[in-house]
C-alpha atoms as a PDB file:
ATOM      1  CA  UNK A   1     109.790 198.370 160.911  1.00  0.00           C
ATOM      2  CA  UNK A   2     106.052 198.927 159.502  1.00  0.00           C
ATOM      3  CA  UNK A   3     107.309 197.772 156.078  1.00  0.00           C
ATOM      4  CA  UNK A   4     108.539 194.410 157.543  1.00  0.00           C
ATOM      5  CA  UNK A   5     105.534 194.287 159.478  1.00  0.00           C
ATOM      6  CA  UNK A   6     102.809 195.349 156.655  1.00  0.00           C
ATOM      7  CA  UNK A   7     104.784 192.196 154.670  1.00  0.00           C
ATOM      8  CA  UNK A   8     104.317 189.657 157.497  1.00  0.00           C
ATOM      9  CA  UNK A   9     100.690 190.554 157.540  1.00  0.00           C
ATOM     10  CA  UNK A  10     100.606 190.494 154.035  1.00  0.00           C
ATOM     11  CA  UNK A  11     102.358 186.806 153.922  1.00  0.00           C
ATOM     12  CA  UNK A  12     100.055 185.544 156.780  1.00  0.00           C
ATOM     13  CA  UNK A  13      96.947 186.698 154.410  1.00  0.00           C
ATOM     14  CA  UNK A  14      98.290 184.917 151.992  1.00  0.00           C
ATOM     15  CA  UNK A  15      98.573 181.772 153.776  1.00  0.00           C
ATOM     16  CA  UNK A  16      95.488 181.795 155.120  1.00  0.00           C
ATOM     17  CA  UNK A  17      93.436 182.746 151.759  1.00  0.00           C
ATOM     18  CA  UNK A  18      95.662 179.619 150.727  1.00  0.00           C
ATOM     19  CA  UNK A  19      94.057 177.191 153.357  1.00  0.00           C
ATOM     20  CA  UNK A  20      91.049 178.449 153.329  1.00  0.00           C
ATOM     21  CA  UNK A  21      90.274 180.163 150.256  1.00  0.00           C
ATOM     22  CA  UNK A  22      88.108 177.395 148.527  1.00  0.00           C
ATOM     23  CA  UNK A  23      86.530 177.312 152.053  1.00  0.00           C
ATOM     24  CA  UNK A  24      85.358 180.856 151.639  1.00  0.00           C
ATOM     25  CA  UNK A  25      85.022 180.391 147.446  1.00  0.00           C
ATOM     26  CA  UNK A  26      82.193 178.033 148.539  1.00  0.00           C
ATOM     27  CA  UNK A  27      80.233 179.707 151.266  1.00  0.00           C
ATOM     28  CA  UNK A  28      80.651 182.760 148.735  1.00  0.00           C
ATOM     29  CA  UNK A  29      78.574 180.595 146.001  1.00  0.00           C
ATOM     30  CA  UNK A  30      76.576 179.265 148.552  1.00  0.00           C
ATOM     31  CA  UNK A  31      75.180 182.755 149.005  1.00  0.00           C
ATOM     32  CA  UNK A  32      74.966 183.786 145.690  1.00  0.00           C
ATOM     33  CA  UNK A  33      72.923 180.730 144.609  1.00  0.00           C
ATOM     34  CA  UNK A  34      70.315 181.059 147.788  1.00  0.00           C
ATOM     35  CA  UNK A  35      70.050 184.952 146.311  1.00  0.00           C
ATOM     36  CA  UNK A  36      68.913 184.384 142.924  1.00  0.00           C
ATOM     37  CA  UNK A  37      66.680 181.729 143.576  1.00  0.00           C
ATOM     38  CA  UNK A  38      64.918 180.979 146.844  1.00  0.00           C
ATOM     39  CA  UNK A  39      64.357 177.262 145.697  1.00  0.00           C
ATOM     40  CA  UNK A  40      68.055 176.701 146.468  1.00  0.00           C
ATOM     41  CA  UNK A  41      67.873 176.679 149.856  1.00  0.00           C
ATOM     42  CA  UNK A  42      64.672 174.183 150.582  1.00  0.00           C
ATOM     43  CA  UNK A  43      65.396 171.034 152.430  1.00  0.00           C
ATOM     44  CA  UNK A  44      64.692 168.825 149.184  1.00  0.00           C
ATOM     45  CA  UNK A  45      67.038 170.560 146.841  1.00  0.00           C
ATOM     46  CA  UNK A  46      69.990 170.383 149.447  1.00  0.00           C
ATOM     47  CA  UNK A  47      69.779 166.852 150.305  1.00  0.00           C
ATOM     48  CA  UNK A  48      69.234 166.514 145.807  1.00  0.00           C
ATOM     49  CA  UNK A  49      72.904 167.960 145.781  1.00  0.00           C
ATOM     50  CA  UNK A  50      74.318 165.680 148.564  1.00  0.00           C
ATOM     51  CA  UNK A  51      72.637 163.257 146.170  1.00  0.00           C
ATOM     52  CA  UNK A  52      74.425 163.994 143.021  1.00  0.00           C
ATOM     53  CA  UNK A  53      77.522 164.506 144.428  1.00  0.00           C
ATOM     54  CA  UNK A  54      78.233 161.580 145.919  1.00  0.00           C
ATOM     55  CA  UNK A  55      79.260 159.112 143.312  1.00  0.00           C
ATOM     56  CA  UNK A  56      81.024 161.488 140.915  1.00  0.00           C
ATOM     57  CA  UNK A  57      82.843 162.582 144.458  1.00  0.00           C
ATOM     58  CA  UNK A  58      83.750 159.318 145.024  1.00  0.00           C
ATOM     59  CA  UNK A  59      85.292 158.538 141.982  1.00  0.00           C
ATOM     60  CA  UNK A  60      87.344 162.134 142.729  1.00  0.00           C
ATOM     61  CA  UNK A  61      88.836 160.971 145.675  1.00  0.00           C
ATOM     62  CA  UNK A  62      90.208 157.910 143.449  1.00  0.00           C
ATOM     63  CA  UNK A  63      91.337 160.532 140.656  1.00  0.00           C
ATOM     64  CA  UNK A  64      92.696 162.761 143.899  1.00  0.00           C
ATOM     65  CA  UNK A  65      95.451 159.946 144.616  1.00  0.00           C
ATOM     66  CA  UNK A  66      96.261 159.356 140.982  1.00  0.00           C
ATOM     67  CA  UNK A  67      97.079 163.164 140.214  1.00  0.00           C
ATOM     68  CA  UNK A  68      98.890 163.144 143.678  1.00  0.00           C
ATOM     69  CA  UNK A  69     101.356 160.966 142.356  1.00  0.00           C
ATOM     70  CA  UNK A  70     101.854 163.369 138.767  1.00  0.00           C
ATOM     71  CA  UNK A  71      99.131 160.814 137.094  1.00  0.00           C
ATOM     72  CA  UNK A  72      96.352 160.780 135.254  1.00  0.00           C
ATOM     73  CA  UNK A  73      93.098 158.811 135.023  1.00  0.00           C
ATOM     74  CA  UNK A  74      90.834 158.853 132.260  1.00  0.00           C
ATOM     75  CA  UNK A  75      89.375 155.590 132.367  1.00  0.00           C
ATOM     76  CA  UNK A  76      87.337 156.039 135.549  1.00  0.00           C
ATOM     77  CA  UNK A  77      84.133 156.924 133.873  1.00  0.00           C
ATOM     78  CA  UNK A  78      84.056 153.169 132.073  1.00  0.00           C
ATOM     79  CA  UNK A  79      85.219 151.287 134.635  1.00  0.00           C
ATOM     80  CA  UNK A  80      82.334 151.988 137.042  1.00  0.00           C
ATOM     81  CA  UNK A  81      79.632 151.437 133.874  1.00  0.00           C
ATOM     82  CA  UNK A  82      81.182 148.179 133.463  1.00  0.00           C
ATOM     83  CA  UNK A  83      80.792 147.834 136.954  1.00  0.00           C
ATOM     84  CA  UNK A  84      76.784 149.015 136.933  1.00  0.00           C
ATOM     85  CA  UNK A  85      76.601 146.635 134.109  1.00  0.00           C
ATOM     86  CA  UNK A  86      77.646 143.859 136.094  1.00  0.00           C
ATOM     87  CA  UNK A  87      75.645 144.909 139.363  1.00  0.00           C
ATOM     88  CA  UNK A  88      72.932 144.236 136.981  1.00  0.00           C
ATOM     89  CA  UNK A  89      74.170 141.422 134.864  1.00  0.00           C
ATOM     90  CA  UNK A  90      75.286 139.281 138.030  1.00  0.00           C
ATOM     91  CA  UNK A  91      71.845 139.992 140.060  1.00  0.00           C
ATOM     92  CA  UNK A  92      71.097 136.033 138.802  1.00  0.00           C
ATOM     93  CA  UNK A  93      73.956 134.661 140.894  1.00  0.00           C
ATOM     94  CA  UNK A  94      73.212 136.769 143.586  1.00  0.00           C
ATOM     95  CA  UNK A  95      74.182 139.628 146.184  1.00  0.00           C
ATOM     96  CA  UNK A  96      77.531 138.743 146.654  1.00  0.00           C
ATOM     97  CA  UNK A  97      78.495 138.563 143.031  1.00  0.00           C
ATOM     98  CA  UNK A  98      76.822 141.332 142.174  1.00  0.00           C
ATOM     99  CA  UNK A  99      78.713 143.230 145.052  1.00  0.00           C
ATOM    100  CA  UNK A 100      82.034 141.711 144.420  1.00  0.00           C
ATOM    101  CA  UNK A 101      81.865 141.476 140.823  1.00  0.00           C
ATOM    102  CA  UNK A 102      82.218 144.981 140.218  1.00  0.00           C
ATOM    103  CA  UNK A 103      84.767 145.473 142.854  1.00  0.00           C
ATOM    104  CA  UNK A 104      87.132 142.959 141.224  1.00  0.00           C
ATOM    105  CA  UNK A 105      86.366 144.098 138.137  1.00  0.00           C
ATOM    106  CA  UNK A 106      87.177 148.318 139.432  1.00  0.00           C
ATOM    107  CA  UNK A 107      90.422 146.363 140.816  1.00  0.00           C
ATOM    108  CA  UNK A 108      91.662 144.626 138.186  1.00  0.00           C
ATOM    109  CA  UNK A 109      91.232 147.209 135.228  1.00  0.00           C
ATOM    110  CA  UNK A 110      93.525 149.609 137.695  1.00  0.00           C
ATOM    111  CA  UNK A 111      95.786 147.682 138.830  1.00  0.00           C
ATOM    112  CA  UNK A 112      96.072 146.571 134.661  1.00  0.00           C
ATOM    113  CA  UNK A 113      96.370 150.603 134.204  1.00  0.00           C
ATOM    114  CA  UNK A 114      99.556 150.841 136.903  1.00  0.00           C
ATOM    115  CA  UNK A 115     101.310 147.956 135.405  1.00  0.00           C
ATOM    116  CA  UNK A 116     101.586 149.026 131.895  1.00  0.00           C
ATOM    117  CA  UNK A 117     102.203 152.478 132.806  1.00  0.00           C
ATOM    118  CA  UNK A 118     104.937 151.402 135.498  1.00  0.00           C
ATOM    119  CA  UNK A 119     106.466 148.603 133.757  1.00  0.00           C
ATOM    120  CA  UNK A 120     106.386 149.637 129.956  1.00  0.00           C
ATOM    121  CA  UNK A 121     107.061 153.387 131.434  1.00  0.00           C
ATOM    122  CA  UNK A 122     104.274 154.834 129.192  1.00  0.00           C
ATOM    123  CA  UNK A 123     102.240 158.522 130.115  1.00  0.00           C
ATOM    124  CA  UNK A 124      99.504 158.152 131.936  1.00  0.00           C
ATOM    125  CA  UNK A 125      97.207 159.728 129.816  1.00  0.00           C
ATOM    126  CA  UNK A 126      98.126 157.682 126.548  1.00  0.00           C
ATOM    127  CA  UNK A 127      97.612 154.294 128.792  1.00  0.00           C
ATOM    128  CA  UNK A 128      94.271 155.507 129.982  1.00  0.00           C
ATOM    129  CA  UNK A 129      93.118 156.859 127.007  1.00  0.00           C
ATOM    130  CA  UNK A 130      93.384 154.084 125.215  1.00  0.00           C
ATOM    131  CA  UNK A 131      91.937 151.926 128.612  1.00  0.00           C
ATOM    132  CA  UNK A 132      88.913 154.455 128.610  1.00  0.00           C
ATOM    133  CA  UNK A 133      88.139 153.070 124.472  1.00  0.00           C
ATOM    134  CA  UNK A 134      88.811 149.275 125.697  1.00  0.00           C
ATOM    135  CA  UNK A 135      86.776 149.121 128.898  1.00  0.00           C
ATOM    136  CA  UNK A 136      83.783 151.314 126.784  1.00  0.00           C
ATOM    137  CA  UNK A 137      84.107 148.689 124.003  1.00  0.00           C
ATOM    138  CA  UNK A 138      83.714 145.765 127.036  1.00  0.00           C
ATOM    139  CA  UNK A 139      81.245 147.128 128.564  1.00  0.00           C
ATOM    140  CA  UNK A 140      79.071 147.615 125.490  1.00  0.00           C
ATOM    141  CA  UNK A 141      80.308 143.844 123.804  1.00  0.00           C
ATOM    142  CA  UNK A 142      78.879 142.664 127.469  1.00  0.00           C
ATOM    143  CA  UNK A 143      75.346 144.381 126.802  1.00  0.00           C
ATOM    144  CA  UNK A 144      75.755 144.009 122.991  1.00  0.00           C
ATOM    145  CA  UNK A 145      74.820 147.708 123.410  1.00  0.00           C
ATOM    146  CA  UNK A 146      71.830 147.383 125.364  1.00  0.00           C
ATOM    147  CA  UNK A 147      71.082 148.372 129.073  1.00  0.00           C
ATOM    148  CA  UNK A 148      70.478 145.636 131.320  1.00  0.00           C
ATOM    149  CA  UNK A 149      67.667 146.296 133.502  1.00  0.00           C
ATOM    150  CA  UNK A 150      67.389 145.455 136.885  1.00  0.00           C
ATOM    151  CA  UNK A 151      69.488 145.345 140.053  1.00  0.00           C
ATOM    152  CA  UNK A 152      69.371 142.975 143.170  1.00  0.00           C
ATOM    153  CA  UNK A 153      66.890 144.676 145.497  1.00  0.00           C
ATOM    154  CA  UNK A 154      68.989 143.552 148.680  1.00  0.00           C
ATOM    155  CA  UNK A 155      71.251 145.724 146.939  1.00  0.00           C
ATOM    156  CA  UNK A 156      69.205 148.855 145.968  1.00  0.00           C
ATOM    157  CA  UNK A 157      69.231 150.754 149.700  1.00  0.00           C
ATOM    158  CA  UNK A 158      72.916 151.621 148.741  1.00  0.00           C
ATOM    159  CA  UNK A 159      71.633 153.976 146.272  1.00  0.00           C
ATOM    160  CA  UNK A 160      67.892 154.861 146.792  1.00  0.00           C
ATOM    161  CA  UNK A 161      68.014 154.422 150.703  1.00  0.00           C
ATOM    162  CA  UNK A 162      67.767 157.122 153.174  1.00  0.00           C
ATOM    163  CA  UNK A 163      68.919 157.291 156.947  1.00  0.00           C
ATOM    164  CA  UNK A 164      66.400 158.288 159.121  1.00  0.00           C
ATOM    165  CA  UNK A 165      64.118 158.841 156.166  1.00  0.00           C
ATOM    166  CA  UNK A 166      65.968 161.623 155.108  1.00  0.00           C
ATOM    167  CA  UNK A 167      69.656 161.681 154.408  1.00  0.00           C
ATOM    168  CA  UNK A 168      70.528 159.284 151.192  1.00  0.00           C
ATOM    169  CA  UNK A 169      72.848 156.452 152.191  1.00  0.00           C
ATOM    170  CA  UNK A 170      74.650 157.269 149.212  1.00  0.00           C
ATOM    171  CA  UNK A 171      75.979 160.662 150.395  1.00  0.00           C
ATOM    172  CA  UNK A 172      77.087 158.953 154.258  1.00  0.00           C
ATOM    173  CA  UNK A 173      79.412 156.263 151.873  1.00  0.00           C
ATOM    174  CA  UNK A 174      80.810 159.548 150.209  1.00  0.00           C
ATOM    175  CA  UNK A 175      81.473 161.316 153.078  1.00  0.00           C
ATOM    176  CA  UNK A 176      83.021 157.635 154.540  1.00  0.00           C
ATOM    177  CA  UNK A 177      85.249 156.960 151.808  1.00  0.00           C
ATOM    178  CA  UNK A 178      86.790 160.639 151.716  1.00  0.00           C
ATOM    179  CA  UNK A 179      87.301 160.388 155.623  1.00  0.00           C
ATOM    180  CA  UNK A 180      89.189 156.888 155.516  1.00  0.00           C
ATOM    181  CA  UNK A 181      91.640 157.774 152.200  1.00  0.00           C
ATOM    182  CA  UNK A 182      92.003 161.615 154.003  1.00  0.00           C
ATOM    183  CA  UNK A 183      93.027 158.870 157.331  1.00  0.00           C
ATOM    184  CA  UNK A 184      95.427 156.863 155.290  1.00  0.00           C
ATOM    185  CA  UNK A 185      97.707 159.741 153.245  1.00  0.00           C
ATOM    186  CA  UNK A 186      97.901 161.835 156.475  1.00  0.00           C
ATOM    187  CA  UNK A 187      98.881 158.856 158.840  1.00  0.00           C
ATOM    188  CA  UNK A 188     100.381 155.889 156.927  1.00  0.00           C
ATOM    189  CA  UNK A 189     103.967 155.038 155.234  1.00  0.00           C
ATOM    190  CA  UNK A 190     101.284 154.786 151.998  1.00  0.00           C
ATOM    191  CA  UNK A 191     100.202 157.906 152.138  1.00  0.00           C
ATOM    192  CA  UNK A 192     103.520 159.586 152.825  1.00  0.00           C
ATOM    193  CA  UNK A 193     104.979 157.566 150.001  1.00  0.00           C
ATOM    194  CA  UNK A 194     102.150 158.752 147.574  1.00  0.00           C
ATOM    195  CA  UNK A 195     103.246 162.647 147.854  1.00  0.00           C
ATOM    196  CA  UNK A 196     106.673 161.753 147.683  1.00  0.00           C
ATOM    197  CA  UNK A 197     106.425 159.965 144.852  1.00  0.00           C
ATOM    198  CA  UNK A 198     104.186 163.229 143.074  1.00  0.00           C
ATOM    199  CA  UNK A 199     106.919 165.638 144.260  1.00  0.00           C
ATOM    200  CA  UNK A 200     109.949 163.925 142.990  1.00  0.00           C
ATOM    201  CA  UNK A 201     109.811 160.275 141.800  1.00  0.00           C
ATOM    202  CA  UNK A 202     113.596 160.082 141.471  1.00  0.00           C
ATOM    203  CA  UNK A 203     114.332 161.333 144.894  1.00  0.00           C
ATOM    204  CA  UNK A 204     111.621 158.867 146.279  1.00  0.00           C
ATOM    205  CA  UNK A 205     113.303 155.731 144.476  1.00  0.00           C
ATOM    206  CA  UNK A 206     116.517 156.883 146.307  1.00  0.00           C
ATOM    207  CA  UNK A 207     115.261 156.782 149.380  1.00  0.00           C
ATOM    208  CA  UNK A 208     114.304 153.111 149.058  1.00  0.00           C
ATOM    209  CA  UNK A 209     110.465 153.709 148.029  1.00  0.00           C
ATOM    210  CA  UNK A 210     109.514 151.084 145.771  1.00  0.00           C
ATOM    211  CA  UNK A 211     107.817 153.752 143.196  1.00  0.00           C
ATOM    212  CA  UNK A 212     106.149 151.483 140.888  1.00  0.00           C
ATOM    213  CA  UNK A 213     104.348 149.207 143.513  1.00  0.00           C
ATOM    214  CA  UNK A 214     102.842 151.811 145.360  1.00  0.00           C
ATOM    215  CA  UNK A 215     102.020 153.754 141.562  1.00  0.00           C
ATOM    216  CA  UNK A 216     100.325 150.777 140.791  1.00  0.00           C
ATOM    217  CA  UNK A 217      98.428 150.144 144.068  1.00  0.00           C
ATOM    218  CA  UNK A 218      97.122 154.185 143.679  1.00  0.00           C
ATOM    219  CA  UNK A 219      95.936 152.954 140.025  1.00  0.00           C
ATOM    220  CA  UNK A 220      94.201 149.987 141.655  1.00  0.00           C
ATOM    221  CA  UNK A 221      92.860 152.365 144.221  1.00  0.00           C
ATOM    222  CA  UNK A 222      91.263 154.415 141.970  1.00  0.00           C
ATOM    223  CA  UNK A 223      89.933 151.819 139.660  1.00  0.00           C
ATOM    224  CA  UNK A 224      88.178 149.711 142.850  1.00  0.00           C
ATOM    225  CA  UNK A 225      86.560 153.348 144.011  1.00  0.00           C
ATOM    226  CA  UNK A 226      85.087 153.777 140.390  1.00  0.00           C
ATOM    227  CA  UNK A 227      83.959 150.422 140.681  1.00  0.00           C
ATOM    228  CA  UNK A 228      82.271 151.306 143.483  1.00  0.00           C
ATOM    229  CA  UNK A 229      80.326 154.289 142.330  1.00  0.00           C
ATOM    230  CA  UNK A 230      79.073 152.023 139.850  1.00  0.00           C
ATOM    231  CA  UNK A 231      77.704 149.556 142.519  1.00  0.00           C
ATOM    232  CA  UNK A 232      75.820 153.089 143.808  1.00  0.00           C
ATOM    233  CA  UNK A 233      74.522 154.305 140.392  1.00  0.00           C
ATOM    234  CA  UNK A 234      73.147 151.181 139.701  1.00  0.00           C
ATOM    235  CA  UNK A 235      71.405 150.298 142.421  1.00  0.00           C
ATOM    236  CA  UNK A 236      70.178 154.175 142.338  1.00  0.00           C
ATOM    237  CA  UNK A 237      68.697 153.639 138.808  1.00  0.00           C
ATOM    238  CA  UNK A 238      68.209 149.899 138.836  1.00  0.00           C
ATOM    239  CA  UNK A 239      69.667 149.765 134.982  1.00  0.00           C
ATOM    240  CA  UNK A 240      73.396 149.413 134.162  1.00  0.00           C
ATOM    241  CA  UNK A 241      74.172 150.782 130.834  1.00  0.00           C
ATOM    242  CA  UNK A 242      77.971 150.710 129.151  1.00  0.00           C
ATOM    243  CA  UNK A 243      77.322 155.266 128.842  1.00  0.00           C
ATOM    244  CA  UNK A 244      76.743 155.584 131.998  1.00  0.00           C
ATOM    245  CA  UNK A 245      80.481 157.280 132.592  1.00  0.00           C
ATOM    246  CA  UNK A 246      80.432 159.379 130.457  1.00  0.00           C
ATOM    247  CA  UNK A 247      82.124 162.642 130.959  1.00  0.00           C
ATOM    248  CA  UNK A 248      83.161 161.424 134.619  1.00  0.00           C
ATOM    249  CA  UNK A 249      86.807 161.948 134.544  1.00  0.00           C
ATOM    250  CA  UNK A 250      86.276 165.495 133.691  1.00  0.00           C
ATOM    251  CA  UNK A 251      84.177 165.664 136.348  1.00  0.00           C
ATOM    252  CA  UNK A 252      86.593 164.111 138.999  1.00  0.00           C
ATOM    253  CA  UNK A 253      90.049 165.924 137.514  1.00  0.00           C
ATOM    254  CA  UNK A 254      87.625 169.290 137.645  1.00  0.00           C
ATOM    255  CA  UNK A 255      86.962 168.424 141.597  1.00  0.00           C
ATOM    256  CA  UNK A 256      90.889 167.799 142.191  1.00  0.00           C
ATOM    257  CA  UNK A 257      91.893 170.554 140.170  1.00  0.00           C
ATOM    258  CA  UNK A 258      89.413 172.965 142.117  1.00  0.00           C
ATOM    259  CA  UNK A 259      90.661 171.512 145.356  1.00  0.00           C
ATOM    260  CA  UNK A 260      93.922 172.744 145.171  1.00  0.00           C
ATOM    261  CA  UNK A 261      95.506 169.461 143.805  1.00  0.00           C
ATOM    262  CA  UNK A 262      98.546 170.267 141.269  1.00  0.00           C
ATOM    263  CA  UNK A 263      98.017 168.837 138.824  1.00  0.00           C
ATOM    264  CA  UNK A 264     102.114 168.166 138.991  1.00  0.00           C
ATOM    265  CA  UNK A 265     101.364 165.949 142.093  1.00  0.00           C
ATOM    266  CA  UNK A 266     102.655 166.005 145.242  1.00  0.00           C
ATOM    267  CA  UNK A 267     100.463 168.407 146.394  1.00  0.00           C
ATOM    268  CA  UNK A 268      96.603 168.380 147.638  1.00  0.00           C
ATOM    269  CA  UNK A 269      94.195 167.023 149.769  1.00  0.00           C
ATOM    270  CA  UNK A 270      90.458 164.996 150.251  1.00  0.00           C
ATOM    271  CA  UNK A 271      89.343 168.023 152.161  1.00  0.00           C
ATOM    272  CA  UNK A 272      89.582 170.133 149.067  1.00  0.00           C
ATOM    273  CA  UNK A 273      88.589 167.456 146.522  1.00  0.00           C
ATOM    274  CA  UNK A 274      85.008 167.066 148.629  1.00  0.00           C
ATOM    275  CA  UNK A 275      85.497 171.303 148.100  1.00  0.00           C
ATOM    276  CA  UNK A 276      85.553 170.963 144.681  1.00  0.00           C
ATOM    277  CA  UNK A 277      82.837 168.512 143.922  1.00  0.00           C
ATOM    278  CA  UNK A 278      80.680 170.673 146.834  1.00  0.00           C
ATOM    279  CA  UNK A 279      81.539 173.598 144.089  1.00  0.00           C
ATOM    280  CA  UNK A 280      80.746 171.550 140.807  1.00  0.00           C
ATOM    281  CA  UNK A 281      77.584 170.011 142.348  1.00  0.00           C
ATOM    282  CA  UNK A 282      76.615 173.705 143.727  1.00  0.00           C
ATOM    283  CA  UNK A 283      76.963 175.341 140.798  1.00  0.00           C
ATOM    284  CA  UNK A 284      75.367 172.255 138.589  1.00  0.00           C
ATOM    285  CA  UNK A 285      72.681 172.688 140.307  1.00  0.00           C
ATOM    286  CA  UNK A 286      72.165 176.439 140.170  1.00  0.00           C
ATOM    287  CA  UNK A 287      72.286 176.161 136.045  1.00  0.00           C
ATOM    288  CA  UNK A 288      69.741 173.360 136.627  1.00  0.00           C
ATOM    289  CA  UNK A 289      67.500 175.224 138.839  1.00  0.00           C
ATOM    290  CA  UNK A 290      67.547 178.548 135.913  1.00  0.00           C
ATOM    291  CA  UNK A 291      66.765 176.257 133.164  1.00  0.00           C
ATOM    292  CA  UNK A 292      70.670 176.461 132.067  1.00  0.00           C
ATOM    293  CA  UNK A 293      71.034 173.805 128.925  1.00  0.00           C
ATOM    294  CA  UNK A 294      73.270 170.456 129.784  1.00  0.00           C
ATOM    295  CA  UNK A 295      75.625 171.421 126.250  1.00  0.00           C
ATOM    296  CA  UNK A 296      75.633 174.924 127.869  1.00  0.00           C
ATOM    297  CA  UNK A 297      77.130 173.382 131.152  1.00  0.00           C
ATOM    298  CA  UNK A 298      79.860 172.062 129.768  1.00  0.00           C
ATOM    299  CA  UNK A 299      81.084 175.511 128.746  1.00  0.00           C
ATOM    300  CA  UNK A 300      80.866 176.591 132.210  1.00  0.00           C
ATOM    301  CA  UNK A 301      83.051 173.146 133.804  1.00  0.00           C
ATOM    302  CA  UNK A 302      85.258 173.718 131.115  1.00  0.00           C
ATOM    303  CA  UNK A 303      86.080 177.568 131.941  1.00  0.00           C
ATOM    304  CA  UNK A 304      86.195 176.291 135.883  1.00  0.00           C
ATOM    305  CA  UNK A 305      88.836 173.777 134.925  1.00  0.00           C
ATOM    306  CA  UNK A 306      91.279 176.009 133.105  1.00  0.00           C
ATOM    307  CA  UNK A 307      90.760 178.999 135.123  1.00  0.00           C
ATOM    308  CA  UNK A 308      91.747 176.480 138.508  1.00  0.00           C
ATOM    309  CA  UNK A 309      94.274 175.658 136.311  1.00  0.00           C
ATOM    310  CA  UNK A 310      96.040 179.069 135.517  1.00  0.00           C
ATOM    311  CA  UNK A 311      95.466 179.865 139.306  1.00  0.00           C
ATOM    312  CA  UNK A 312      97.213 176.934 140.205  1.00  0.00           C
ATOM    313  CA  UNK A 313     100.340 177.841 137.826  1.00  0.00           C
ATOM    314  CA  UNK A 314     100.208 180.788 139.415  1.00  0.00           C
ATOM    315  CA  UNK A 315     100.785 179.596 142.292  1.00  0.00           C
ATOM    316  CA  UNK A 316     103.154 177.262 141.422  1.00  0.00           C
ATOM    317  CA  UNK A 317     105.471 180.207 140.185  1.00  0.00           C
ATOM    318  CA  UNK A 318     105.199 182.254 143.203  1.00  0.00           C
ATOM    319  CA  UNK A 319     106.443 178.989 145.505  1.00  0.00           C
ATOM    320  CA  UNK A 320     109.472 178.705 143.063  1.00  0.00           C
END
């Protein structure tokens, strides 16, 4: 009777290190990084990370739905510089088409994504590997390789404006756009239909889900959110520049991955997405704050991804 007992305690600890054990993993850094240096915890440097996070965390939640479904997207970081570049390049026709522009733009190259990927039944990654060289080599034939300076100042409190003085505007859209996508997969046919379609694509077409619209809606999804962040970085630097993605979709798979999203799909959620982008920016930070070089960081996101990775394989194996 203790035996059976000690291994329902054991599977309840389980379970609950399982909900809540990125919870805990970032509280845990949280103290670390107010330990070793005292800077950490000041007002300013707080509301810095809330800051940094917010665009890159945006763009997760896009790359969040894309993995859900047993996708990839690695054309994220391009499609919102083309869309700072045309924040800035569209400022002469005004607000609107500097607002929409980009959005269309975010739109259309994702939706373009989930078409060829759907209808020509190619791998995600080859389709958006070769999108991530086409929309880099648009963005820079736009520019002819320049930065275009300059952003409509109607336009620039979405990325240098602060609530009450204080909080930046762009961290309240984050924190918007991760509550209204966490709304629609918990509570909508679309949502439901997006981790059905990451947990078995076969069994979802049987069931009358039409797989390849809704694959292709996710792509445009995740294209109009990058598209988005764009709008925010370049009203926040008042440049667009066709580099400005760089690196990005490491950024937002690292986020996912950390969050608990399988990277098999059908399994994950916003919550731990914004958990894994609060433990990227935390951590960024903290190697920015002891004078930790950028090339050096890389090692670091690098080792965070894998080691997510293995966990999550783990994982995996002891469901089976």
């Amino acid at each position: 009777m203790e035996e059976i007992n000690n291994k329902k305690n054991s599977m309840h600890l389980g379970t609950y290190f399982e909900k809540y054990g990125m919870l805990l993993l970032l509280l845990v850094l949280f103290v670390i990084c107010s330990l070793i240096t005292p800077v950490f915890l000041k007002p300013g440097n707080l509301l810095n990370i809330a800051r940094q996070i917010s665009i890159i965390g945006i763009v997760s939640i896009g790359m969040t739905l894309v993995i859900l479904t047993g996708g990839i997207d690695l054309s994220v970081g391009p499609i919102l510089a083309c869309g700072a570049l045309l924040v800035a390049g569209l400022k002469e026709y005004g607000i609107v088409a500097a607002f929409v522009g980009p959005l269309i733009f975010g739109l259309c190259a994702g939706l373009l994504n989930g078409t060829v990927i759907t209808k020509f039944k190619v791998q995600p990654f080859i389709v958006t590997l070769g999108a991530m060289s086409i929309y880099t080599g648009l963005g820079l034939t736009y520019s002819k390789g320049h930065p275009i300076i300059g952003t409509p100042e109607m336009l620039r409190f979405i990325g240098q404006g602060k609530v009450f003085g204080v909080i930046p505007f762009q961290a309240i859209l984050f924190i918007s756009v991760a509550i209204i996508i966490a709304i629609i997969l918990k509570y909508t046919p679309f949502g439901r239909y997006t981790y059905a379609i990451g947990g078995n694509p076969e069994a979802s077409k049987l069931s009358g889900i039409n797989v390849d619209r809704v694959t292709i809606y996710i792509y445009g999804l995740s294209g109009l959110l990058a598209g988005f962040a764009g709008i925010i970085m370049a009203t926040h630097l008042n440049v667009g520049e066709a580099r400005l993605g760089t690196g990005m979709e490491m950024d937002a798979i690292a986020a996912a991955v950390i969050g608990g999203t399988s990277l098999k799909g059908g399994s994950g959620t916003i919550f731990g997405t914004v958990i894994g982008i609060l433990v990227i920016g935390i951590l960024s930070n903290l190697l920015n704050l002891i004078n930790v070089p950028s090339y050096a960081q890389m090692i670091f996101k690098g080792l965070i991804i894998v080691v997510a990775t293995v966990l999550q394989g783990l994982h995996d194996k002891k469901s089976v």
